[in-house]
Protein backbone atom coordinates (compact mmCIF):
# COMPACT_ATOMS: atom_id res chain seq x y z
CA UNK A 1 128.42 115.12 169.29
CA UNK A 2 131.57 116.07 167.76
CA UNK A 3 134.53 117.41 170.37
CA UNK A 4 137.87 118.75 169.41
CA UNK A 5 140.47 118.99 172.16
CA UNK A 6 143.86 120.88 171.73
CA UNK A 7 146.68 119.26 173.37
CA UNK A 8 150.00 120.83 173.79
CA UNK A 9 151.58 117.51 176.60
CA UNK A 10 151.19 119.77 179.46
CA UNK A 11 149.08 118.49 182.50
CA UNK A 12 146.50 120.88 181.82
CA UNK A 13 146.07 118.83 178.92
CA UNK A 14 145.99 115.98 180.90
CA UNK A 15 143.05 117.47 183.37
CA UNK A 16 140.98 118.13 179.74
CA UNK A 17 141.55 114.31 178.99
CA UNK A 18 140.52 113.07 182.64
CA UNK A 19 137.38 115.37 182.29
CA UNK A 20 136.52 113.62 179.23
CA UNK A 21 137.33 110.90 179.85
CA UNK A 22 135.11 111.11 182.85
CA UNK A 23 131.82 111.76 180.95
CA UNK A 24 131.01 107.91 181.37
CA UNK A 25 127.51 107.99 179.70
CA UNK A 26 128.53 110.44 177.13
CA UNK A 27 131.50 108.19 175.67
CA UNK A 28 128.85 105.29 175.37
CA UNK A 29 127.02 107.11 172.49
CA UNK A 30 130.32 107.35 170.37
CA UNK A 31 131.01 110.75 170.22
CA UNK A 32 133.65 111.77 167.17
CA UNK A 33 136.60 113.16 169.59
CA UNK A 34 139.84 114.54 167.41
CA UNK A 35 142.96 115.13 169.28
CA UNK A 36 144.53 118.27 167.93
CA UNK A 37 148.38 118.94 168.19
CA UNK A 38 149.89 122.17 166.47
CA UNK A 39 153.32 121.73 165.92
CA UNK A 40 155.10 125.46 165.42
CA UNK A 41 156.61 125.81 161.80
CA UNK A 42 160.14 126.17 161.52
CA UNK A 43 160.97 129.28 160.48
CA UNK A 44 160.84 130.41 156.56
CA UNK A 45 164.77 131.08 156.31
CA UNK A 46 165.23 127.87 156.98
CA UNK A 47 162.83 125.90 154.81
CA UNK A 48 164.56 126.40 151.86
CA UNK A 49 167.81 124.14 153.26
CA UNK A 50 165.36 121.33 154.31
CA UNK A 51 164.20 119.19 151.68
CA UNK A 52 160.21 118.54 151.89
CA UNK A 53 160.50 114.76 152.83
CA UNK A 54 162.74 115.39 155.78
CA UNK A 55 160.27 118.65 156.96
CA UNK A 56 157.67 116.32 157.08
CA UNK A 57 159.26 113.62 159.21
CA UNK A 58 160.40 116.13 161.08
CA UNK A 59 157.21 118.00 162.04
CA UNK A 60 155.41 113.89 162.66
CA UNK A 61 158.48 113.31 165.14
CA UNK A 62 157.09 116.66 167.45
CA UNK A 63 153.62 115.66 166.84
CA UNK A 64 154.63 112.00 168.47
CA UNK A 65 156.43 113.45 171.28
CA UNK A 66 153.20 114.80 172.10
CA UNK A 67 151.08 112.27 171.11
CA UNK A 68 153.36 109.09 172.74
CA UNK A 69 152.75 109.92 176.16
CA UNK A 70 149.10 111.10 175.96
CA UNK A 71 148.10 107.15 174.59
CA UNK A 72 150.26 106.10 177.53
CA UNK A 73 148.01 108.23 179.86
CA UNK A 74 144.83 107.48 177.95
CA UNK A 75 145.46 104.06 178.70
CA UNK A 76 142.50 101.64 180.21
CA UNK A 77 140.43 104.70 179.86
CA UNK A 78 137.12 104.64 177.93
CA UNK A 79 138.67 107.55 175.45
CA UNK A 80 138.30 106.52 171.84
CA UNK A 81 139.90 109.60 169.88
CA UNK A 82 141.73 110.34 166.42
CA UNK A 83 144.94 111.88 166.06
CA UNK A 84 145.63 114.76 163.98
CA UNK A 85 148.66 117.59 163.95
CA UNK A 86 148.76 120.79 161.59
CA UNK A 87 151.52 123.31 161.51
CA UNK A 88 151.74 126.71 162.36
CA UNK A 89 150.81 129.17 164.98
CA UNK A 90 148.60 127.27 167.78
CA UNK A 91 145.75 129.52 168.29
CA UNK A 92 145.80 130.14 164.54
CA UNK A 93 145.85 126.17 163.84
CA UNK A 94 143.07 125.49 166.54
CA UNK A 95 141.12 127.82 164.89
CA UNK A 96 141.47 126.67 161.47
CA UNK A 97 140.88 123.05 162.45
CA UNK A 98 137.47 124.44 164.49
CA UNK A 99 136.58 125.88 161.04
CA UNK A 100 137.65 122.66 158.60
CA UNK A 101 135.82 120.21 161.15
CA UNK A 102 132.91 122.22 162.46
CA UNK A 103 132.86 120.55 166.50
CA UNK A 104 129.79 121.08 168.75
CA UNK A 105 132.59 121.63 171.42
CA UNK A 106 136.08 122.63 171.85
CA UNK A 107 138.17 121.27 174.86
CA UNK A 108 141.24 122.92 176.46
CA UNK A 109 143.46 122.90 179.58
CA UNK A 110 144.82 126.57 180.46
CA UNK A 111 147.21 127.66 182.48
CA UNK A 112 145.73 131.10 183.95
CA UNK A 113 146.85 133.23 187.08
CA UNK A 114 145.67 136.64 188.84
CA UNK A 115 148.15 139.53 189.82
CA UNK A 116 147.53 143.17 191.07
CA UNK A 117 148.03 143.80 187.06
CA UNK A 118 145.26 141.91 185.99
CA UNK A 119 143.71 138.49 185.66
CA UNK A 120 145.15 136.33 182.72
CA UNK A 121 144.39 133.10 180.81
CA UNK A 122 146.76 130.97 178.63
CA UNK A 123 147.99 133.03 175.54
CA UNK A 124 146.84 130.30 173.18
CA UNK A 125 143.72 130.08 174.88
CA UNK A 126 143.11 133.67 174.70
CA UNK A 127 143.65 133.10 170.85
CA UNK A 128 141.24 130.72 170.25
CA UNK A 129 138.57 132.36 172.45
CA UNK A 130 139.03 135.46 170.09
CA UNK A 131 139.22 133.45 166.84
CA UNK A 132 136.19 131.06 166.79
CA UNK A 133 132.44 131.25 168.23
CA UNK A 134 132.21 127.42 168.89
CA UNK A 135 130.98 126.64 172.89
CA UNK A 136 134.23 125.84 174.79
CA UNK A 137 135.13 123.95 177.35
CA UNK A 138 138.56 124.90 180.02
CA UNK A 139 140.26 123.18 182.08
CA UNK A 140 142.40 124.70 184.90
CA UNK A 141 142.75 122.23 187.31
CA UNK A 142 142.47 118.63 188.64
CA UNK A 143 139.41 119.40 190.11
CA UNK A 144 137.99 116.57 187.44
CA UNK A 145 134.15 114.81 188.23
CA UNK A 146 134.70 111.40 190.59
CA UNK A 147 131.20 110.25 188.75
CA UNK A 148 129.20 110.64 185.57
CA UNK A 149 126.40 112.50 187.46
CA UNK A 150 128.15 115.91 187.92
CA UNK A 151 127.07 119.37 189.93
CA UNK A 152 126.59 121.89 187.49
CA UNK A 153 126.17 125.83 187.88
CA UNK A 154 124.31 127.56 185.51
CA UNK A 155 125.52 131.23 185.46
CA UNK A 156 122.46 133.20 183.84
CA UNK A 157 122.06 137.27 183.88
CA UNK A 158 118.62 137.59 181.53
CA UNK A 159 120.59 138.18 178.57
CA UNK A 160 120.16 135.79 175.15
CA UNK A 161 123.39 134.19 175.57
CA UNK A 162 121.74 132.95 179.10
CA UNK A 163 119.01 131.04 176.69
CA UNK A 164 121.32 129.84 174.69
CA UNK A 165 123.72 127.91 177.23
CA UNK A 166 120.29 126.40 178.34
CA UNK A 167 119.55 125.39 175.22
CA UNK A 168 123.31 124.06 174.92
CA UNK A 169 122.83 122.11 178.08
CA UNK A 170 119.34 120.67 177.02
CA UNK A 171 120.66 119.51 173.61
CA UNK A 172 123.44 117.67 175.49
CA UNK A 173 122.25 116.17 178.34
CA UNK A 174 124.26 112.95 177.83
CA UNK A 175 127.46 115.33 177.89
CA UNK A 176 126.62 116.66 181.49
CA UNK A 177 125.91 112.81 182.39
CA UNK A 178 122.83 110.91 184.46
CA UNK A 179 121.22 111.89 187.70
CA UNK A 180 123.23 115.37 187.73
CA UNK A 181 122.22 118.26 189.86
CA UNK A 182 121.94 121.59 188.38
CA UNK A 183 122.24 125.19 189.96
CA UNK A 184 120.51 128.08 188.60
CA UNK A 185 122.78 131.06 189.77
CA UNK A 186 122.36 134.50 189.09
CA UNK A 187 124.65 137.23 190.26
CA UNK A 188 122.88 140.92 191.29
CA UNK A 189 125.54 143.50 191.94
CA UNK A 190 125.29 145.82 194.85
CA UNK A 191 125.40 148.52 192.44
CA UNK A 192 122.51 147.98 190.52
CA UNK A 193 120.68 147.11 193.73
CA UNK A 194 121.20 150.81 194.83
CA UNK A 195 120.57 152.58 191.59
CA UNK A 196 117.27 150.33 191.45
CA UNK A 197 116.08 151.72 195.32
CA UNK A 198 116.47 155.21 193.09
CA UNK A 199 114.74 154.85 190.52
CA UNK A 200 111.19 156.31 191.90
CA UNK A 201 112.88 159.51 193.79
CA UNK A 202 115.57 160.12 191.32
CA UNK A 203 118.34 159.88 194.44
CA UNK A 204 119.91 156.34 195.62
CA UNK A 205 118.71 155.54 198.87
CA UNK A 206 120.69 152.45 200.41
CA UNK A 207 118.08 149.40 200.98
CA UNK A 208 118.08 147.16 204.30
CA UNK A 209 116.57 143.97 205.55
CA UNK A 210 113.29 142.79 204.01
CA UNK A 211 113.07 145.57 200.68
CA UNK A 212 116.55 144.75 200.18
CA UNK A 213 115.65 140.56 199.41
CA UNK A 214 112.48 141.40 197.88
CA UNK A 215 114.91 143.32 195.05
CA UNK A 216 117.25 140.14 195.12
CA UNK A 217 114.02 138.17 194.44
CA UNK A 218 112.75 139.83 191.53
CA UNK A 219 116.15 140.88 189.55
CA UNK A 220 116.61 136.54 189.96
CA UNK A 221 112.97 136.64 188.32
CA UNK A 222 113.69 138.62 185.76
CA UNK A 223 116.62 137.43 184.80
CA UNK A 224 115.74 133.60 185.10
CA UNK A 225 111.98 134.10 183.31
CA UNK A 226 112.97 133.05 180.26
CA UNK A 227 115.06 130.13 181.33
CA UNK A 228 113.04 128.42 184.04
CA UNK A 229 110.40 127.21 181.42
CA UNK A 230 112.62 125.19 179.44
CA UNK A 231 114.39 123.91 182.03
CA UNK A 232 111.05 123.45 183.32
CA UNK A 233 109.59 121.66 180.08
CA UNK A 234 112.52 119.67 179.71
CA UNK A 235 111.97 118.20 183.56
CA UNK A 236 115.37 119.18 184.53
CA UNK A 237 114.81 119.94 188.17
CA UNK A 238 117.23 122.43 189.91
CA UNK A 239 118.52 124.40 192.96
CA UNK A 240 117.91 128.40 193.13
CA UNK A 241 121.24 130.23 193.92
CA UNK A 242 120.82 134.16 194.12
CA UNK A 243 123.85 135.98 195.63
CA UNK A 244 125.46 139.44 194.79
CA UNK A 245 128.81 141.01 194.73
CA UNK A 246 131.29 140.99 191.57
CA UNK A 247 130.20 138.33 189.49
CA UNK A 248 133.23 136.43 188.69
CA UNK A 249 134.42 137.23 192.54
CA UNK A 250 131.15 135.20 193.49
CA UNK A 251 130.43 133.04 191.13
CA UNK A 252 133.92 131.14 191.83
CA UNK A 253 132.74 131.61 195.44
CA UNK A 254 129.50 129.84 194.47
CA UNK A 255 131.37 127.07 192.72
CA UNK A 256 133.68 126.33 195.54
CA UNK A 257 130.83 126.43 198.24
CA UNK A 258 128.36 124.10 196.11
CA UNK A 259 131.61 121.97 194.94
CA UNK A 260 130.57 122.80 191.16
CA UNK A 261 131.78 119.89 188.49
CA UNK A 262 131.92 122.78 185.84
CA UNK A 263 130.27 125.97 185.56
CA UNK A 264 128.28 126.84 182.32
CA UNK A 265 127.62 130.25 180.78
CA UNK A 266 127.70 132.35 178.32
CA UNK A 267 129.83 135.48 177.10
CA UNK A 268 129.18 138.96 176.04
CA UNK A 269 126.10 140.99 176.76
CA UNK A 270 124.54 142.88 179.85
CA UNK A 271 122.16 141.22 182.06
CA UNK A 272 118.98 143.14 182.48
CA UNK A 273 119.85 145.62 184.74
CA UNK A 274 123.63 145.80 183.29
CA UNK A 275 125.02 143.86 186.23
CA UNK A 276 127.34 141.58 184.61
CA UNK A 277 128.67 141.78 181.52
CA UNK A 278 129.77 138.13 180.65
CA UNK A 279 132.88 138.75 178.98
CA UNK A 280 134.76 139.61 181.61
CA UNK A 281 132.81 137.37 184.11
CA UNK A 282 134.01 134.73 182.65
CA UNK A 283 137.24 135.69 182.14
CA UNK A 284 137.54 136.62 185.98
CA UNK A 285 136.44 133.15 186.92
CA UNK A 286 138.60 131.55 184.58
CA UNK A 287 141.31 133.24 186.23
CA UNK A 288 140.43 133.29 189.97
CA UNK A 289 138.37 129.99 189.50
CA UNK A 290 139.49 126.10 189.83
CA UNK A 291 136.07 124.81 188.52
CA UNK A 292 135.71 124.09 184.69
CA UNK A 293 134.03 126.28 182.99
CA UNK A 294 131.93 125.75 179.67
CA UNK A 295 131.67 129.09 177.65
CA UNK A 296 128.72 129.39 175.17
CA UNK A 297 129.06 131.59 172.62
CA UNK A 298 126.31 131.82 170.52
């Protein structure tokens, strides 16, 4: 497996190192890991006063100011990784280093906040998301795994990105590390359970008590048919989570009840019965969220 984290000497970077770092089984099959620094360019008026020999040993000074303290902090950690800087814009240079090197995964720590206006990630984040289709992996907080074994949510809503963050998760089991426990969650909104009780009269009639879990039941079977035989086939055994409310909302709800290591899933797409659209679940958990989350996007 080959992992590219960005690193910009912020603590969030230092919460994507300590959940790497963390992935004890992982790091014993020698994974390639590049460390990724994007130094900004200085700007074009001024290039031509700078001759090219004393750009250059300018722009490997910023990287090291970066890099210094990271080997400091990587220190007595199992963390093998190669350093590399580029110039330029940062979500431009992520992205063009995700293209030259081709990773399985790309590693981040975000800063992110929620306001009456909105919910917000990282700028450069938000770059990178938009610029490349590779899975990623953020970082928010300290919340970091204490053991190789982590608790992992599985966010599915019966679309095809749902089989593919399975499939992600089965190709990397060493990643997600021994003896973890998975949770299959799927979110049903309250909407789509009321337009479902009228479908037959052609008026929504508000559901109670025993019809009302029997819906739950089956929009979680729907949604999870497709998934529960590979996890199935694979012998990955897991725990059935079926809630409803606003996706994100719950789902960081979900992760804070079950204390989630990370939360996978994928983005873009309606569920079945159109009651989540990924894209902005995920960004709404990102945002409200502490837990890491693993984005799939393919």
């Amino acid at each position: 497996m080959k992992i590219l984290i960005a690193v910009d000497g912020s603590i969030y970077t230092d919460h994507a190192l300590e959940f790497l770092a963390s992935r004890e089984g992982f790091l014993a099959s020698s994974p390639e890991i590049e460390m990724l620094s994007v130094v900004p360019q200085i700007p074009a008026g001024a290039l031509r006063f700078i001759e090219r020999e004393t750009l250059e040993g300018y722009y490997k000074d910023c990287s090291e100011k970066i890099f210094k303290p990271i080997r400091k902090f990587l220190k007595g950690k199992d963390l093998p990784v190669e350093e590399v800087y580029v110039v330029g814009d940062p979500s431009e240079g992520i992205a063009d280093e995700v293209d030259r090197t081709k990773p399985d995964l790309v590693a981040m720590g975000s800063r992110g906040r929620s306001s009456l206006k909105g919910l917000f990630l990282g700028s450069v984040t938000r770059g990178v998301l938009a610029r490349t289709k590779v899975p990623m992996l953020i970082v928010r907080s300290d919340l970091i795994p204490k053991k190789d074994g982590m608790r992992v949510g599985i966010a599915v809503d019966g679309s095809p990105q749902s089989k593919a963050v399975v499939r992600y998760i089965l190709n990397n089991l060493d990643f997600f590390g021994k003896d973890s426990k998975f949770y299959l969650i799927h979110v049903t909104s309250d909407i789509s359970l009321t337009l479902l009780a009228g479908v037959s009269t052609g008026a929504p009639q508000p559901l109670k008590g025993t019809d009302l879990e029997a819906i739950k039941q089956e929009t979680y079977r729907e949604a999870t048919e497709d998934i529960v035989p590979m996890l199935d086939k694979a012998g990955i055994e897991y725990e059935k989570v079926c809630v409803e409310g606003t996706p994100g909302d719950v789902l960081a709800k979900v992760a804070k009840k079950k204390k989630l290591s990370l939360m996978v899933m994928g983005t873009h797409g309606y569920g079945r019965f159109k009651s989540a659209v990924l894209g902005s679940t995920a960004m709404r958990l990102l945002a409200k969220g502490e837990v890491p989350v693993m984005l799939i996007r393919k």
